[in-house]
C-alpha atoms as a PDB file:
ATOM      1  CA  UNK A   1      40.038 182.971  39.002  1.00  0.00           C
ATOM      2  CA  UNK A   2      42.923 180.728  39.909  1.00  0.00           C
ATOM      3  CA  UNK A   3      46.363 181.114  39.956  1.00  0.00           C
ATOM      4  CA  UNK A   4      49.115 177.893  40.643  1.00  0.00           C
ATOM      5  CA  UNK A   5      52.369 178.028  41.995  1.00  0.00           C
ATOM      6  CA  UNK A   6      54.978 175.606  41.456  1.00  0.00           C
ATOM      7  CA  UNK A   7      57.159 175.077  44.340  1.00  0.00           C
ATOM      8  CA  UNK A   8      59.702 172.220  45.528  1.00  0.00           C
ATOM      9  CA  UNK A   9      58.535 168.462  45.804  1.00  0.00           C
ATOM     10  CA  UNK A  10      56.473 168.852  42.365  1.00  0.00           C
ATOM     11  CA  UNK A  11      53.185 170.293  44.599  1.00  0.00           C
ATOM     12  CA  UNK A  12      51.418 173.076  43.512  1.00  0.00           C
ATOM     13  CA  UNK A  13      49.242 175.388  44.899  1.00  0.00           C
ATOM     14  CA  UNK A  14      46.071 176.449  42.989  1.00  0.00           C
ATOM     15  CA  UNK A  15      43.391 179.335  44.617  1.00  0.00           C
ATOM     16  CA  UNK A  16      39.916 179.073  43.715  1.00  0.00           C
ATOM     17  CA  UNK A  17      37.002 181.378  44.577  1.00  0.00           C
ATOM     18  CA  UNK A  18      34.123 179.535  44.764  1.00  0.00           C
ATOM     19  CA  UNK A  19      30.240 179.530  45.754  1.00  0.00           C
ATOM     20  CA  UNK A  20      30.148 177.491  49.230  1.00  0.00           C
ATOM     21  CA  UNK A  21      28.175 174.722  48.935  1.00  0.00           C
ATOM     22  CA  UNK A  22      27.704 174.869  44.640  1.00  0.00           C
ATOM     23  CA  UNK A  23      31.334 173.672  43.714  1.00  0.00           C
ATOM     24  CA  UNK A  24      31.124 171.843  40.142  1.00  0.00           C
ATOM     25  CA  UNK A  25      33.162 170.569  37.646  1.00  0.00           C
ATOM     26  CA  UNK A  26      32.500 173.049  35.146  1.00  0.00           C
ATOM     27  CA  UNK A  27      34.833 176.499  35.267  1.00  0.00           C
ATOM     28  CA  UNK A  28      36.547 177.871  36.951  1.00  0.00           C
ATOM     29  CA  UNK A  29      36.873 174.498  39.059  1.00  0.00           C
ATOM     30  CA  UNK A  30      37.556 171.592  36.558  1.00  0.00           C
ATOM     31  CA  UNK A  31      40.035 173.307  33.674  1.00  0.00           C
ATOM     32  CA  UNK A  32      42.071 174.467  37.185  1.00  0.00           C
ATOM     33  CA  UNK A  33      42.583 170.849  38.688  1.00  0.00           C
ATOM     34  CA  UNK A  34      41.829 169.289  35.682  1.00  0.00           C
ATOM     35  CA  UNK A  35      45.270 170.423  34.205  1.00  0.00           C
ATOM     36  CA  UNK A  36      46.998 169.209  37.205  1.00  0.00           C
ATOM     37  CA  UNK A  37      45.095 165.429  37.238  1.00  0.00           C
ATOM     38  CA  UNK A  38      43.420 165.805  40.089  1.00  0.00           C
ATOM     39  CA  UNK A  39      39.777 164.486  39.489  1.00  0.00           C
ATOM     40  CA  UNK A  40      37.660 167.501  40.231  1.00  0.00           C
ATOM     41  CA  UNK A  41      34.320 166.126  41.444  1.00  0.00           C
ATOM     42  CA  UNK A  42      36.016 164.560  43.981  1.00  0.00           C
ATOM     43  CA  UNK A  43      36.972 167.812  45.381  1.00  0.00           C
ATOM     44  CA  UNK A  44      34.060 169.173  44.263  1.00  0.00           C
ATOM     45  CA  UNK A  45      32.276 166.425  46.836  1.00  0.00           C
ATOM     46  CA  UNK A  46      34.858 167.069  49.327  1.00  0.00           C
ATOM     47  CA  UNK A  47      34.213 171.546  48.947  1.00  0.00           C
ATOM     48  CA  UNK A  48      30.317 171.072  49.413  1.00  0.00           C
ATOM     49  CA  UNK A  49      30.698 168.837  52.299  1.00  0.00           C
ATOM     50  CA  UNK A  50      32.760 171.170  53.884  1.00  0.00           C
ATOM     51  CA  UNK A  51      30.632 174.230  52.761  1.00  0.00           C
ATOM     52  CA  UNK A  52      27.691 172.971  53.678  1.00  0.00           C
ATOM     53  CA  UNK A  53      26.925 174.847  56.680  1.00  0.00           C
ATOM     54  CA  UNK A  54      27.384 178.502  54.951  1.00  0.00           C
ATOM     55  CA  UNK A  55      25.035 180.525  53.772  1.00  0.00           C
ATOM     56  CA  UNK A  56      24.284 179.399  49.595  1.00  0.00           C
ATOM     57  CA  UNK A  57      26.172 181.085  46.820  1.00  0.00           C
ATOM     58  CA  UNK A  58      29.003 182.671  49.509  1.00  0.00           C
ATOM     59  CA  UNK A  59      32.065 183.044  47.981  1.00  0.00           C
ATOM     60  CA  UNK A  60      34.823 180.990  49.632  1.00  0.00           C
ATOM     61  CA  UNK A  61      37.926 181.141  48.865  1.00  0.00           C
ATOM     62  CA  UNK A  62      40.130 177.298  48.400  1.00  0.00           C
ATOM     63  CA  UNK A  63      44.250 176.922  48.609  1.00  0.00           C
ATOM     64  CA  UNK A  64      44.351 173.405  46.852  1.00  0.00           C
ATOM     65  CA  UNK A  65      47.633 171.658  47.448  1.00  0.00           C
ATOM     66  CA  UNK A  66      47.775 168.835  44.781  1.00  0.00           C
ATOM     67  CA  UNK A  67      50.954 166.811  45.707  1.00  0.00           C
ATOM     68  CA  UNK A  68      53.281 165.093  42.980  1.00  0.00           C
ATOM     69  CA  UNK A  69      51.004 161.485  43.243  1.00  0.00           C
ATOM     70  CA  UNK A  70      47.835 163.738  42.178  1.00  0.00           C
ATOM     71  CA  UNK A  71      46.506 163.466  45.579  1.00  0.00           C
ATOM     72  CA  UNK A  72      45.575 167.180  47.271  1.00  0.00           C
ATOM     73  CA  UNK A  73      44.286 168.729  50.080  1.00  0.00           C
ATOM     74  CA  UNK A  74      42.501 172.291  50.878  1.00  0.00           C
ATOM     75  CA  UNK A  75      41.669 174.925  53.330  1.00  0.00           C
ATOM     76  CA  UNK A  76      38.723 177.169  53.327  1.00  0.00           C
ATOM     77  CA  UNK A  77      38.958 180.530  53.996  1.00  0.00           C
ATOM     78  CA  UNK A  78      36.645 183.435  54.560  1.00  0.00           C
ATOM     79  CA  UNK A  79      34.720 185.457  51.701  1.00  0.00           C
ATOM     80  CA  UNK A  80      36.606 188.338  50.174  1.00  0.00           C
ATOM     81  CA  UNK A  81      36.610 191.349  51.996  1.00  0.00           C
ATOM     82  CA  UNK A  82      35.273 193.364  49.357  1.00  0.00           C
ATOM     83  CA  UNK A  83      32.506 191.338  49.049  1.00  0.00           C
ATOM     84  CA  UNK A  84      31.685 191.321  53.016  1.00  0.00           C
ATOM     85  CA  UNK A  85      32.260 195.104  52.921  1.00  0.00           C
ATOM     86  CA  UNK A  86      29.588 195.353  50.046  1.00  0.00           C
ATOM     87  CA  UNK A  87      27.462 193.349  52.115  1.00  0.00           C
ATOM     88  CA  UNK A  88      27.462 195.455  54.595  1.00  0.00           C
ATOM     89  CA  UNK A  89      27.076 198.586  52.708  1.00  0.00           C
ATOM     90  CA  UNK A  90      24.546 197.418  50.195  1.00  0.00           C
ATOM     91  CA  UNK A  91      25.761 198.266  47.188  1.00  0.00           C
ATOM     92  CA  UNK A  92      26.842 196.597  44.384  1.00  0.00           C
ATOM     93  CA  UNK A  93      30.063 197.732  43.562  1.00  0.00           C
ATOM     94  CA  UNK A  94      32.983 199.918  44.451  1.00  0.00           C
ATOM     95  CA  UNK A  95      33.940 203.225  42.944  1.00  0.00           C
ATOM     96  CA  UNK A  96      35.505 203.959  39.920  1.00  0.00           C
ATOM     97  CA  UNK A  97      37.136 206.607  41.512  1.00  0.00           C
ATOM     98  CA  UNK A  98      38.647 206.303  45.482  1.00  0.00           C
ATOM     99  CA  UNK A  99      38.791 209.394  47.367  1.00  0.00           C
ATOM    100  CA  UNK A 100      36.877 211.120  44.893  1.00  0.00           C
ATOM    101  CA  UNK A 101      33.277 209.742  45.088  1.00  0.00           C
ATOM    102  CA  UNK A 102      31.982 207.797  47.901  1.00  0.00           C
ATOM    103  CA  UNK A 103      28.878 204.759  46.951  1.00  0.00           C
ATOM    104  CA  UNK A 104      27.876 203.915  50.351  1.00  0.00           C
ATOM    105  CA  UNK A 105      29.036 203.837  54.425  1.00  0.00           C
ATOM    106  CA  UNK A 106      29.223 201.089  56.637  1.00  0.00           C
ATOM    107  CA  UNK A 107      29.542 201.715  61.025  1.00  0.00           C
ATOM    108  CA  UNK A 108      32.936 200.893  62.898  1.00  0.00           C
ATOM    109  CA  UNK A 109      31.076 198.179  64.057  1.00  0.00           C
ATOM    110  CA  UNK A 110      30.644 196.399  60.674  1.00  0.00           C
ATOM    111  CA  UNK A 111      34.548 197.216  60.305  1.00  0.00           C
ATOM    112  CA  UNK A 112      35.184 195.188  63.380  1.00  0.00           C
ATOM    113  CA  UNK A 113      32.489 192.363  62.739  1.00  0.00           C
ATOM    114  CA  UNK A 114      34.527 191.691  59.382  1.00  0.00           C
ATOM    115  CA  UNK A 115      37.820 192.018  60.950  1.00  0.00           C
ATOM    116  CA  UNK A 116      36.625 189.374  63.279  1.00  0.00           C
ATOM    117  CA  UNK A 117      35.668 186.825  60.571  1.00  0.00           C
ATOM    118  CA  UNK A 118      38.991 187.539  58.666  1.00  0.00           C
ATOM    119  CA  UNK A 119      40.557 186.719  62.096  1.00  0.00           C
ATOM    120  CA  UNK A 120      39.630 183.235  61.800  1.00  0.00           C
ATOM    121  CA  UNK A 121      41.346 182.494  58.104  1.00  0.00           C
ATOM    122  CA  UNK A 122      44.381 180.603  58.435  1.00  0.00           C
ATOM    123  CA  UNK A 123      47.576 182.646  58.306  1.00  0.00           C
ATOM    124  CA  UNK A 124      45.999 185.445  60.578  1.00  0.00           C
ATOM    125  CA  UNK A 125      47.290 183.834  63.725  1.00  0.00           C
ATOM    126  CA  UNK A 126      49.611 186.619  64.384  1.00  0.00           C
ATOM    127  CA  UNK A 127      47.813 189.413  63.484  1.00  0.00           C
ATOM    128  CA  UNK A 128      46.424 192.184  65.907  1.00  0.00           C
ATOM    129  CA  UNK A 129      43.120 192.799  65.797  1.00  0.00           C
ATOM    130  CA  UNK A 130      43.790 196.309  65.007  1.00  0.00           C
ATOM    131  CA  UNK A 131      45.646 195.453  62.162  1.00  0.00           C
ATOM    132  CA  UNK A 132      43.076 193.402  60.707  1.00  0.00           C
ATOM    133  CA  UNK A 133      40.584 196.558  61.314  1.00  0.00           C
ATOM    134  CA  UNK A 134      43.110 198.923  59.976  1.00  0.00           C
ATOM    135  CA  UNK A 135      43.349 196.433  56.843  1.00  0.00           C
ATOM    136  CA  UNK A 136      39.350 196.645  56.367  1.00  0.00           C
ATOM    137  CA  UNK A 137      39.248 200.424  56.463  1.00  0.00           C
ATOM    138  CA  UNK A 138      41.972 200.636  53.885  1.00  0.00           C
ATOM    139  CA  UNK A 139      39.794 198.662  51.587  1.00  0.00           C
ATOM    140  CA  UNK A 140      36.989 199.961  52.307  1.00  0.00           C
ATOM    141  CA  UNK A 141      38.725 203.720  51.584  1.00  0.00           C
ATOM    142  CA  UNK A 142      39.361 202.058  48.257  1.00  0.00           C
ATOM    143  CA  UNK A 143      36.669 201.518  47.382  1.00  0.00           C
ATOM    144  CA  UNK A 144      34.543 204.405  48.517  1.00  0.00           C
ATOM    145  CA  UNK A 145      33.234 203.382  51.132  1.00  0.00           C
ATOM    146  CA  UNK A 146      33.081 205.860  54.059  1.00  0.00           C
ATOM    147  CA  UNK A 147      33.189 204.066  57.670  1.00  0.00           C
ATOM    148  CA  UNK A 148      31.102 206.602  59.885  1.00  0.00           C
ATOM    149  CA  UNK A 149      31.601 206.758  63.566  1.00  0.00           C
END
């Protein structure tokens, strides 16, 4: 579940989706800043601190910057939005097939309460809230979940 990206000035950039709140050095955590020689529990300190306030076992997603000297920093962002449109629909999982077979609805409203909380992730500063809406209902169209008016 993470992914690094090697860019100029030797820092990398490493995504992690973790529980809010339960980061530990064990997978997916340690192997991904262990390989880079950053000492994970002290991110892993750093993560529930920050987490803290969120509800337990929330998936948050973490952009890790680890500079050159093996220092780093991080941002939280908001859950998935698969996983908040689940949520809302109260289902377990998606379709296997989109467009074809639809597992569960979820109101307008719900589309705009999520759009709302993805408004607040860095890197949505510019973004309409339509747009954000519009980008919920095409996920939830893929994966079969009908919005209802």
């Amino acid at each position: 579940m993470s992914k690094a990206k090697a860019s100029a000035g030797g820092t990398q950039l490493v995504r992690l989706l973790v529980p809010a709140g339960k980061a530990s050095p064990s997978p997916p955590v340690g192997p991904a800043l262990g390989q880079r020689g950053v000492k994970s529990i002290d991110f892993c300190k750093q993560f529930n601190d920050r987490t803290k306030h969120f509800t337990s076992s929330l998936p948050v997603r973490a952009l890790i910057t680890v500079n050159a000297d093996r220092s780093f920093t991080f941002v939280v962002k908001s859950p998935p939005t698969s996983w908040l449109l689940l949520q809302a629909a109260g289902i377990e999982k998606g379709t296997s097939r989109p467009s074809h077979v639809e597992v569960g609805q979820v109101s307008v409203k719900h589309v705009y309460e999520i759009a709302k909380i993805k408004m607040t992730d860095p890197g949505s500063e510019d973004t309409t809230l339509e747009k954000m809406c519009s980008r919920v209902l095409a996920q939830a169209k893929g994966m079969g979940i009908k919005v209802v008016y």
